[in-house]
N, C-alpha and C. Protein backbone atom coordinates (compact mmCIF):
# COMPACT_ATOMS: atom_id res chain seq x y z
N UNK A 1 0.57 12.57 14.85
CA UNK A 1 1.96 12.93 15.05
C UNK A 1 2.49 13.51 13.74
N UNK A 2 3.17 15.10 13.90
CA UNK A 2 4.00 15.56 12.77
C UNK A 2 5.57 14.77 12.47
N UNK A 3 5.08 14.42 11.19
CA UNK A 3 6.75 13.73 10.91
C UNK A 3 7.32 15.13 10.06
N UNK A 4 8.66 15.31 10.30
CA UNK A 4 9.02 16.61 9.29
C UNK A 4 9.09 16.11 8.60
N UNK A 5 9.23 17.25 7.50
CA UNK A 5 9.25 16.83 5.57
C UNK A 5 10.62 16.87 5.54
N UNK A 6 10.65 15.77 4.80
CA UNK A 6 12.34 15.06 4.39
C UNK A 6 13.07 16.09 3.58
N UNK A 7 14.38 16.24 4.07
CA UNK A 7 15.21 17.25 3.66
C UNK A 7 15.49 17.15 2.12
N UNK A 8 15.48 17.59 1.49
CA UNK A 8 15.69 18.10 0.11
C UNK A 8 17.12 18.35 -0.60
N UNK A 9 17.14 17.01 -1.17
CA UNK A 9 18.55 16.20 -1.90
C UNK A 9 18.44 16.22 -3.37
N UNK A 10 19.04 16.55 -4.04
CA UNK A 10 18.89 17.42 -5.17
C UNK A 10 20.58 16.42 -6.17
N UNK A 11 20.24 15.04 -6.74
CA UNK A 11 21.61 14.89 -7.47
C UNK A 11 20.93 14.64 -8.98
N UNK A 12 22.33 15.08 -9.81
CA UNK A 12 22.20 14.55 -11.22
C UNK A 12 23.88 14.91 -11.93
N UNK A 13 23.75 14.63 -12.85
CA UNK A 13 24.89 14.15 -13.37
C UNK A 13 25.33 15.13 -14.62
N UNK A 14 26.14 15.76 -14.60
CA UNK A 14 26.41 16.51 -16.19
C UNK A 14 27.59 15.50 -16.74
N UNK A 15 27.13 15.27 -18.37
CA UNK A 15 28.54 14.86 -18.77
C UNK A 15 29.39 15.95 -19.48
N UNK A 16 30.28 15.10 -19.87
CA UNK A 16 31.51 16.61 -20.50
C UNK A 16 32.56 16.58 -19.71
N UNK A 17 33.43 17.44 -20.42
CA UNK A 17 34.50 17.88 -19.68
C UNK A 17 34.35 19.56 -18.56
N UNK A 18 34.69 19.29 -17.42
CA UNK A 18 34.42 20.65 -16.15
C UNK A 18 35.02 21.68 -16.76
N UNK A 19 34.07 22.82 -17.05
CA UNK A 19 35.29 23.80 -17.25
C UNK A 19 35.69 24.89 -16.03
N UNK A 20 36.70 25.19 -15.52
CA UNK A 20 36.77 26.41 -14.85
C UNK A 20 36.25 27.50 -15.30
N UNK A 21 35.82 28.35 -13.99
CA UNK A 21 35.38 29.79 -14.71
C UNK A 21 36.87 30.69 -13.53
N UNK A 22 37.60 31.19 -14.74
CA UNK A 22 38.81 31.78 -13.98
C UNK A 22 38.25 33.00 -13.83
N UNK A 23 39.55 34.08 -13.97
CA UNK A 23 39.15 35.35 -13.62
C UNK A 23 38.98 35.87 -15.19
N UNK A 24 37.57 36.60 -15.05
CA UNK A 24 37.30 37.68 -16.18
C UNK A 24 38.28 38.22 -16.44
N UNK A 25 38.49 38.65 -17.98
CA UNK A 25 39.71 39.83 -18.40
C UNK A 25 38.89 41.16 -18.55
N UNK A 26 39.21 42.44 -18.31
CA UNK A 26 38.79 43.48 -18.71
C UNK A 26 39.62 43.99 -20.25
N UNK A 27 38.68 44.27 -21.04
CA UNK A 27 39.13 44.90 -22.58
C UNK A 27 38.63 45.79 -22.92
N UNK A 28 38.45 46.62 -22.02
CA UNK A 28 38.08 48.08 -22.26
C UNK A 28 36.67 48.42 -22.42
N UNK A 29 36.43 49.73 -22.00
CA UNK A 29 35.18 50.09 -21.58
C UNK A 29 34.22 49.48 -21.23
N UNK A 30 34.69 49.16 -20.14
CA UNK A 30 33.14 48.09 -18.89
C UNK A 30 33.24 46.87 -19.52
N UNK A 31 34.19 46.24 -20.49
CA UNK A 31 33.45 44.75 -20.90
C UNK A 31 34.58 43.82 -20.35
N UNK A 32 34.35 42.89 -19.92
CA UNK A 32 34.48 41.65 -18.86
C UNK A 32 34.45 40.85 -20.20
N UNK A 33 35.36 39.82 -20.41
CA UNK A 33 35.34 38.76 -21.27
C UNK A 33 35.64 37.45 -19.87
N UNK A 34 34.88 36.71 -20.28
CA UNK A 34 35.19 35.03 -19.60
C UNK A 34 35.64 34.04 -20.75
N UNK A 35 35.96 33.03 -20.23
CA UNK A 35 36.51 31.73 -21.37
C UNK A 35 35.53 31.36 -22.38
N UNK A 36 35.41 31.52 -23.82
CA UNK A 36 34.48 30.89 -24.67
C UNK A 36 33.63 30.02 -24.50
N UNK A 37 34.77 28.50 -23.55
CA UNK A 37 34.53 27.27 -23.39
C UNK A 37 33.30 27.04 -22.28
N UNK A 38 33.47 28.30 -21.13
CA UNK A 38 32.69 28.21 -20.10
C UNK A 38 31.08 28.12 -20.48
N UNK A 39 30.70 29.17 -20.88
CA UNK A 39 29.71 29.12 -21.69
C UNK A 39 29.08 27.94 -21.99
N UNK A 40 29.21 26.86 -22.87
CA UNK A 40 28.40 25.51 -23.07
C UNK A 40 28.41 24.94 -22.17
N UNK A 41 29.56 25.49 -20.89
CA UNK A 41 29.62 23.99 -19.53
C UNK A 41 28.63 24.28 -18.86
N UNK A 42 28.45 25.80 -17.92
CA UNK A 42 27.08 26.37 -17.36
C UNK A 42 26.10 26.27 -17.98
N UNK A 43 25.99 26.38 -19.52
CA UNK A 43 24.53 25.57 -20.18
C UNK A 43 23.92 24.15 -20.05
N UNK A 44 24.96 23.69 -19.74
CA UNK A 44 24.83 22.15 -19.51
C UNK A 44 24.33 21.81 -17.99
N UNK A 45 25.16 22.47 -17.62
CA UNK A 45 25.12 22.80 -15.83
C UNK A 45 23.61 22.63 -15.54
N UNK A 46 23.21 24.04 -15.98
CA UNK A 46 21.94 24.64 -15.51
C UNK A 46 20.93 24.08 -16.19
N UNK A 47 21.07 22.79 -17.54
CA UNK A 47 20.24 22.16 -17.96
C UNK A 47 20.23 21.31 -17.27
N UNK A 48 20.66 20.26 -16.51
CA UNK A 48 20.80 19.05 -16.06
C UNK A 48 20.13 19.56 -14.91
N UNK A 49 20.68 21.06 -14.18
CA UNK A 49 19.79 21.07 -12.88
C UNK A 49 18.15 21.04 -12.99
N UNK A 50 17.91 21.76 -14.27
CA UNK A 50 16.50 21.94 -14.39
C UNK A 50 15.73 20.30 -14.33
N UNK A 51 16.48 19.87 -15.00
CA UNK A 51 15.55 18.36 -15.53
C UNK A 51 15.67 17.80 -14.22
N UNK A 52 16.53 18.06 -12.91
CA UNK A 52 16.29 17.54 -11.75
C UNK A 52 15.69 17.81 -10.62
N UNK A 53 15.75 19.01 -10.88
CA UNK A 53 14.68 19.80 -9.96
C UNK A 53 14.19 21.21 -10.51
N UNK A 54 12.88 21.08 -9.72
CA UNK A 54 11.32 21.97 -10.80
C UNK A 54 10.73 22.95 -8.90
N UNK A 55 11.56 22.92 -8.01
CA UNK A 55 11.26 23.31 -7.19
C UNK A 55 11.05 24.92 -6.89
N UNK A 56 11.08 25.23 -5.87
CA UNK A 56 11.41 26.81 -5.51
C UNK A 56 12.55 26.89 -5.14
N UNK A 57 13.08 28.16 -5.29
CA UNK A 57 14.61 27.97 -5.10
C UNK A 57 14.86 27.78 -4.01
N UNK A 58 16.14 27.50 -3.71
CA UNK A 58 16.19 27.07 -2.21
C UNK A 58 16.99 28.54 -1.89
N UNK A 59 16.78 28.87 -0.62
CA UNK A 59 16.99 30.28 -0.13
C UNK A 59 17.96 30.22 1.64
N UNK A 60 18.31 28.53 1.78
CA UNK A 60 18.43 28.90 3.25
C UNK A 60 20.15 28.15 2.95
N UNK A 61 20.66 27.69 4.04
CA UNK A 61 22.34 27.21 4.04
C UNK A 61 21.94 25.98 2.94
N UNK A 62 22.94 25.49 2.22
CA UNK A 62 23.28 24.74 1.32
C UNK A 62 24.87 24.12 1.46
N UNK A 63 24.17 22.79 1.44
CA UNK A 63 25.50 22.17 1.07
C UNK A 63 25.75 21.83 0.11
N UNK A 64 26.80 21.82 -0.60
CA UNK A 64 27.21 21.23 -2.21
C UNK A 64 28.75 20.48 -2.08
N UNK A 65 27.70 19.21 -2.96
CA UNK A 65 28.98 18.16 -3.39
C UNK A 65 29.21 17.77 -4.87
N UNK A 66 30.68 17.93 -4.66
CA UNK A 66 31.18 17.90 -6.43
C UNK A 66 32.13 17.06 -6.63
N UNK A 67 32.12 15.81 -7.71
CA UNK A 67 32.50 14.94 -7.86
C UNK A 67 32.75 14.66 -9.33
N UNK A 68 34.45 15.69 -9.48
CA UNK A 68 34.64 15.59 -11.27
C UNK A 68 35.46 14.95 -11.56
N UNK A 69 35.15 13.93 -12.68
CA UNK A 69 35.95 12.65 -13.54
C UNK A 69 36.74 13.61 -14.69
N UNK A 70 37.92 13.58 -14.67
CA UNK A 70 38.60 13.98 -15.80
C UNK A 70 39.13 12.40 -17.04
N UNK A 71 39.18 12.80 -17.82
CA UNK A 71 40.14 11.61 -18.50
C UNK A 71 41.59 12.08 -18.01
N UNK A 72 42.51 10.76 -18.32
CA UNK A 72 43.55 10.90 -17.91
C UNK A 72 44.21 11.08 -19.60
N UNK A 73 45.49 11.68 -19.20
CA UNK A 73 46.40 12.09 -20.36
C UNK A 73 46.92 10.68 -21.07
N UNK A 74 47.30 11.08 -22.10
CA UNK A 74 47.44 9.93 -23.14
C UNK A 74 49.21 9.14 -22.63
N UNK A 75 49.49 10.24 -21.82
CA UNK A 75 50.94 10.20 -21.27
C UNK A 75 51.12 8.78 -20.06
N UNK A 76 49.77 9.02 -19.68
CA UNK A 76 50.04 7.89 -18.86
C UNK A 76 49.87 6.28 -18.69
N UNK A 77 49.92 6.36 -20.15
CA UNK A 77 49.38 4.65 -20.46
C UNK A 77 50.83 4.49 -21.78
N UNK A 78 50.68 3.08 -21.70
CA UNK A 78 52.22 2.72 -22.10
C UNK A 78 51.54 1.58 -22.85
N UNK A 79 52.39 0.75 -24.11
CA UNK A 79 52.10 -0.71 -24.54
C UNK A 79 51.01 -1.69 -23.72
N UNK A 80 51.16 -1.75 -22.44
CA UNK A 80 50.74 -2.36 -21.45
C UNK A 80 49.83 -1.99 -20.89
N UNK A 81 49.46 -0.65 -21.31
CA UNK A 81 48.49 -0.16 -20.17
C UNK A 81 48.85 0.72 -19.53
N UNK A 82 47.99 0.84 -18.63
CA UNK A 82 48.11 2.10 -17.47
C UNK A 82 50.37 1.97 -17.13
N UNK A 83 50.72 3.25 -16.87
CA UNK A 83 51.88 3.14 -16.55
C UNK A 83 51.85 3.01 -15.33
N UNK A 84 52.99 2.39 -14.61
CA UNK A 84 52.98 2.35 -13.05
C UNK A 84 53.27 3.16 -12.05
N UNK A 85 53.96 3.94 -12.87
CA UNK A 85 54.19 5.73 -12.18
C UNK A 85 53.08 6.66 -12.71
N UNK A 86 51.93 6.12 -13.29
CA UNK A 86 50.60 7.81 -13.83
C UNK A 86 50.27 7.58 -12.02
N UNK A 87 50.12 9.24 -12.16
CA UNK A 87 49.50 9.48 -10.56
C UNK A 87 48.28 9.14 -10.36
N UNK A 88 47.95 8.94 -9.27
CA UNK A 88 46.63 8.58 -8.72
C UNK A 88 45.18 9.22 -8.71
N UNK A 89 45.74 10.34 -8.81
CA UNK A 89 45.37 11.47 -8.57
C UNK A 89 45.41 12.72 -9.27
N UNK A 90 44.47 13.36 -9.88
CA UNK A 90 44.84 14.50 -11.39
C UNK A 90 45.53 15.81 -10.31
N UNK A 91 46.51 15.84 -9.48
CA UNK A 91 47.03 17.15 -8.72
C UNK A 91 47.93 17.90 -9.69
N UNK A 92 48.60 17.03 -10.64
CA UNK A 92 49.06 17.67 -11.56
C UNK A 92 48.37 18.61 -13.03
N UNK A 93 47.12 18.55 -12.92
CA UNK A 93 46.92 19.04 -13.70
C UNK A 93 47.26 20.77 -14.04
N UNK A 94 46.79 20.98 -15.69
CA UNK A 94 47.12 21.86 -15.69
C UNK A 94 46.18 23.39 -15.75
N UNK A 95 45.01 22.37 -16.25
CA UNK A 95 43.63 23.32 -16.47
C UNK A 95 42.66 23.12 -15.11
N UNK A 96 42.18 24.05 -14.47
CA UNK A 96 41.37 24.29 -13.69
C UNK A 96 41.57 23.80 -12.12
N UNK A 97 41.56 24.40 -10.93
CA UNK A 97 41.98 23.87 -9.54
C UNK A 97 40.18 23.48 -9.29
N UNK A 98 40.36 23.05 -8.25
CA UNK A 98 38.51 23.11 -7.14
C UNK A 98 37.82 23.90 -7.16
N UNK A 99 38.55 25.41 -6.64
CA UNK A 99 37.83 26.33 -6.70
C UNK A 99 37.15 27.14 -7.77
N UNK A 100 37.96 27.07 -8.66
CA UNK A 100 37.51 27.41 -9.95
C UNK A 100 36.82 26.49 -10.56
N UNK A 101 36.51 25.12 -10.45
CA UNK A 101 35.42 24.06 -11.16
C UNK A 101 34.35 24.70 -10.31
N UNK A 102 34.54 24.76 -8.98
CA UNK A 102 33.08 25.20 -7.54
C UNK A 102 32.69 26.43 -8.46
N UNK A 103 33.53 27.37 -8.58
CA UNK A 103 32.75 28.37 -8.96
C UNK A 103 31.88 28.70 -10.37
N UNK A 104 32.61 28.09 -11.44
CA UNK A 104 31.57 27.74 -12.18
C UNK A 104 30.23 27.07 -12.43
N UNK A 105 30.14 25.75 -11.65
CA UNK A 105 28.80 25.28 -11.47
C UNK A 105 28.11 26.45 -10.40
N UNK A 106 28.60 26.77 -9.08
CA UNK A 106 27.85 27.53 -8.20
C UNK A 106 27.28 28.65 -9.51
N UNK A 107 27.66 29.50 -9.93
CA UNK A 107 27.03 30.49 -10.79
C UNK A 107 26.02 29.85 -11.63
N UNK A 108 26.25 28.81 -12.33
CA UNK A 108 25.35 28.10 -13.30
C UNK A 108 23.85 27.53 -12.80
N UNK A 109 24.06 27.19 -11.17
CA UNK A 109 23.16 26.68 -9.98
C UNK A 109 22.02 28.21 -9.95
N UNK A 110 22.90 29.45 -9.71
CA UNK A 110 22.44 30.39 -9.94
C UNK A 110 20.56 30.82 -10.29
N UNK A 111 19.92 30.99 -9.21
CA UNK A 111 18.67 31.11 -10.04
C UNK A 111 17.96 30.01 -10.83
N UNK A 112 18.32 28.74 -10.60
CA UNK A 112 17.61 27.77 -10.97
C UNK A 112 17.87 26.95 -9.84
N UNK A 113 18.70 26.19 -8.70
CA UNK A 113 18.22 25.49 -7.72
C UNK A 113 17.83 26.64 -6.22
N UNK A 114 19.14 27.45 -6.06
CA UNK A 114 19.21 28.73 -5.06
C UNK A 114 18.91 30.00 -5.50
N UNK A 115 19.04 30.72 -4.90
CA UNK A 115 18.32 32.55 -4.80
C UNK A 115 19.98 32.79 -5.28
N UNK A 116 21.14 32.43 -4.53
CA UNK A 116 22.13 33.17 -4.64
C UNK A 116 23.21 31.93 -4.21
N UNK A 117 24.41 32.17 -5.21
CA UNK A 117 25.31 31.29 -4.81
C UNK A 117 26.29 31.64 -3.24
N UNK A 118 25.66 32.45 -2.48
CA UNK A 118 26.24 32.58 -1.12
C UNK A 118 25.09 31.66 -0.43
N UNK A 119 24.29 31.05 -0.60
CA UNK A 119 23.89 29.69 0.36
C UNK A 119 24.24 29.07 0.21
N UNK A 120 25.28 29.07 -0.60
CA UNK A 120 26.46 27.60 -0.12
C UNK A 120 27.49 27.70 0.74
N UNK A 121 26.87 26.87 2.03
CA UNK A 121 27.88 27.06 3.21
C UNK A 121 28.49 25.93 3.98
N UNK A 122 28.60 24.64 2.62
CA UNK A 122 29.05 24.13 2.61
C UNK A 122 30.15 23.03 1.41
N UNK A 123 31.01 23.08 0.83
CA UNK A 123 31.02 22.76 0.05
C UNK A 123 32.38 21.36 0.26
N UNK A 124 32.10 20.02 -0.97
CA UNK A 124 33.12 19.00 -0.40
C UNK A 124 33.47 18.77 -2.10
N UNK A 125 34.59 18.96 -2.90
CA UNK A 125 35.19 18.75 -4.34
C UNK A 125 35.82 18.01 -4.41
N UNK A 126 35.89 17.07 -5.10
CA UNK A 126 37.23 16.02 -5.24
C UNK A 126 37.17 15.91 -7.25
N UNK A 127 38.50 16.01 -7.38
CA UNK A 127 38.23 15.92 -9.23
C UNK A 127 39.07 14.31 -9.06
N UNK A 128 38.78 13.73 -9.78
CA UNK A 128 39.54 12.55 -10.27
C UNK A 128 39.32 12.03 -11.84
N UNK A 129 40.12 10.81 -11.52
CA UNK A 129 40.33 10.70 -13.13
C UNK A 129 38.91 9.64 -13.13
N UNK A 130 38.62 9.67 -15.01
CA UNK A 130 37.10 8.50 -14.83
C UNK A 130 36.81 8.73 -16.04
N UNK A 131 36.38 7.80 -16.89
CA UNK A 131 35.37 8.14 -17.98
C UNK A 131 33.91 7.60 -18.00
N UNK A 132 33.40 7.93 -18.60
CA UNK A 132 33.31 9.28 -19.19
C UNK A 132 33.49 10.65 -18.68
N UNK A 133 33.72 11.78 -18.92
CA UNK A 133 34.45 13.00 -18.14
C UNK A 133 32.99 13.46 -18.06
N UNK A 134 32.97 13.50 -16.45
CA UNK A 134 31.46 14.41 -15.82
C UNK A 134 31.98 14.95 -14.65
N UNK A 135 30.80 15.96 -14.45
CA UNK A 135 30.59 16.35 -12.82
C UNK A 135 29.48 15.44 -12.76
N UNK A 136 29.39 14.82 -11.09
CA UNK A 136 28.33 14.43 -10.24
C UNK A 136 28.19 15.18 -8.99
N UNK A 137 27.04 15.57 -9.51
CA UNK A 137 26.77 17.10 -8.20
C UNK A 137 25.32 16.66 -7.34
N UNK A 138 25.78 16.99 -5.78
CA UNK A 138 24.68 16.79 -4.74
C UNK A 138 24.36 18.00 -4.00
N UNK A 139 23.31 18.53 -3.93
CA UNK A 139 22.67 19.47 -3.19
C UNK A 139 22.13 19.28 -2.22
N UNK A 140 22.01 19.68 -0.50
CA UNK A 140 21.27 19.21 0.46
C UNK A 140 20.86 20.73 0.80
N UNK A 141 19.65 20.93 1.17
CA UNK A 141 18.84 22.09 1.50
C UNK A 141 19.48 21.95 3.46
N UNK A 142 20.27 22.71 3.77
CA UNK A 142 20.77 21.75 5.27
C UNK A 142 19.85 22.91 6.39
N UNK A 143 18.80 23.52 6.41
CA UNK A 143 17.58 24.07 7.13
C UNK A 143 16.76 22.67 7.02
N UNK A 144 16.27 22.16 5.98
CA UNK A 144 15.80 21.43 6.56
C UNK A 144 16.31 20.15 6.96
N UNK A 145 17.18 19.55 6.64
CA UNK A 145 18.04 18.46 7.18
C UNK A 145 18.23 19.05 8.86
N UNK A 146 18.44 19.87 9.11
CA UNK A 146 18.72 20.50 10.50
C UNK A 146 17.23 20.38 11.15
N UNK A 147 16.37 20.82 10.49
CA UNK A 147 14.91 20.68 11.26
C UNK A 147 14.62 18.82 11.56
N UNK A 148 15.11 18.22 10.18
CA UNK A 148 14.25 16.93 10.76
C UNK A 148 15.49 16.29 11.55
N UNK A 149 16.61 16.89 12.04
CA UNK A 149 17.45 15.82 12.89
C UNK A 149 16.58 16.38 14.55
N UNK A 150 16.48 17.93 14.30
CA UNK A 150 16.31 18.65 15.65
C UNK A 150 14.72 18.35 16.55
N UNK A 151 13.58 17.88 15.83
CA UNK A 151 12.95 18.42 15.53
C UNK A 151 12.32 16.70 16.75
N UNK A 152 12.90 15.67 16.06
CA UNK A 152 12.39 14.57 16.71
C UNK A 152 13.42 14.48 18.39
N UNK A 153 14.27 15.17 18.59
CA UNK A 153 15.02 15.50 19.87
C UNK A 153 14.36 16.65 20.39
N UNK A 154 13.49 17.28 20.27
CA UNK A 154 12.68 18.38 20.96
C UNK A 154 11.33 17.77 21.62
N UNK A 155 11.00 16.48 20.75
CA UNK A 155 9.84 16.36 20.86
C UNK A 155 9.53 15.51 23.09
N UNK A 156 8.85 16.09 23.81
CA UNK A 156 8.80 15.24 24.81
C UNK A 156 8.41 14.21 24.90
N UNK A 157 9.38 13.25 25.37
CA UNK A 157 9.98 11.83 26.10
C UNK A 157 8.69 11.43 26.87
N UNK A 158 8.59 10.05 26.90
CA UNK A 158 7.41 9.36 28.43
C UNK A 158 8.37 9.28 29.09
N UNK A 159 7.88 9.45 30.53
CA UNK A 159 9.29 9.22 31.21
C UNK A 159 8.14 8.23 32.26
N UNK A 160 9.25 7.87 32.70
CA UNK A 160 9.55 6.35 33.21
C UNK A 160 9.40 6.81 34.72
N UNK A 161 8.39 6.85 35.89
CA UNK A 161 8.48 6.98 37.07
C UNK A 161 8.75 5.43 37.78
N UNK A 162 9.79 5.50 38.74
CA UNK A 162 9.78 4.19 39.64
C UNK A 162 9.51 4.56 41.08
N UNK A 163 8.71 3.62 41.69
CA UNK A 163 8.26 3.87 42.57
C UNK A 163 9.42 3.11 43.74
């Protein structure tokens, strides 16, 4: 009996602070400048992916999960501690939304886990507060997650004659 080969889950951990990759500036004649800062985060990115996976790239739908710890501002802690009004939640921030953290790791993913950051056709972000300040990023290859759910529901049933 063929068992399928187990779908291909891909996590590891960058520390640091996330940087957004916003929009390029143009400064004349063809040159594109991005943020200084971006730079060491996608190095980090695309180091952490390597040391986790040594595979072939993955080439089919992809799901990606992103899970970034910010520190919280110095604003929100008082004599006592945490204040009772700091939000729950970093919505206030001021540097970087979801999409712009997604799009920086997706590029950094780039040619070391996928062929192209359009096989990600799925993606789930949540930033919160946490220290140490990391992304925790999950990759699921979802072709084959789709083969081994489909694959044991194709297979034919004994069936049961009553006489």
């Amino acid at each position: 009996m063929n068992t399928p080969a187990p779908a291909t889950v891909i996590r590891f951990t960058v520390l640091g602070t996330a940087r957004p990759q916003g929009n390029k500036r143009h400064v004349g004649r063809g040159v594109m400048l991005e943020l200084p800062s971006l730079k060491p985060w996608r190095q980090a990115v695309s180091y952490c992916a390597r040391e986790a996976y040594r595979g072939d790239l993955l080439d089919g739908p992809i799901a990606l999960r992103l899970r970034i710890f910010v520190p919280r501002p110095r604003s929100h802690f008082g004599k006592r501690g945490l204040k009772p009004g700091a939000p729950v939640l970093p919505h206030r921030r001021a540097q970087g939304d979801t999409s712009k953290m997604l799009r920086g790791i997706e590029d950094a993913l780039t040619g070391i886990v996928w062929t192209d950051d359009k096989r990600v056709v799925s993606t789930d972000v949540v930033i919160v507060y946490g220290e140490p300040a990391r992304a925790e990023i999950e990759i699921r290859d979802l072709e084959q997650a789709l083969v081994a759910l489909i694959e044991p529901a194709a297979r034919p049933q004994k069936s049961l004659a009553f006489a």
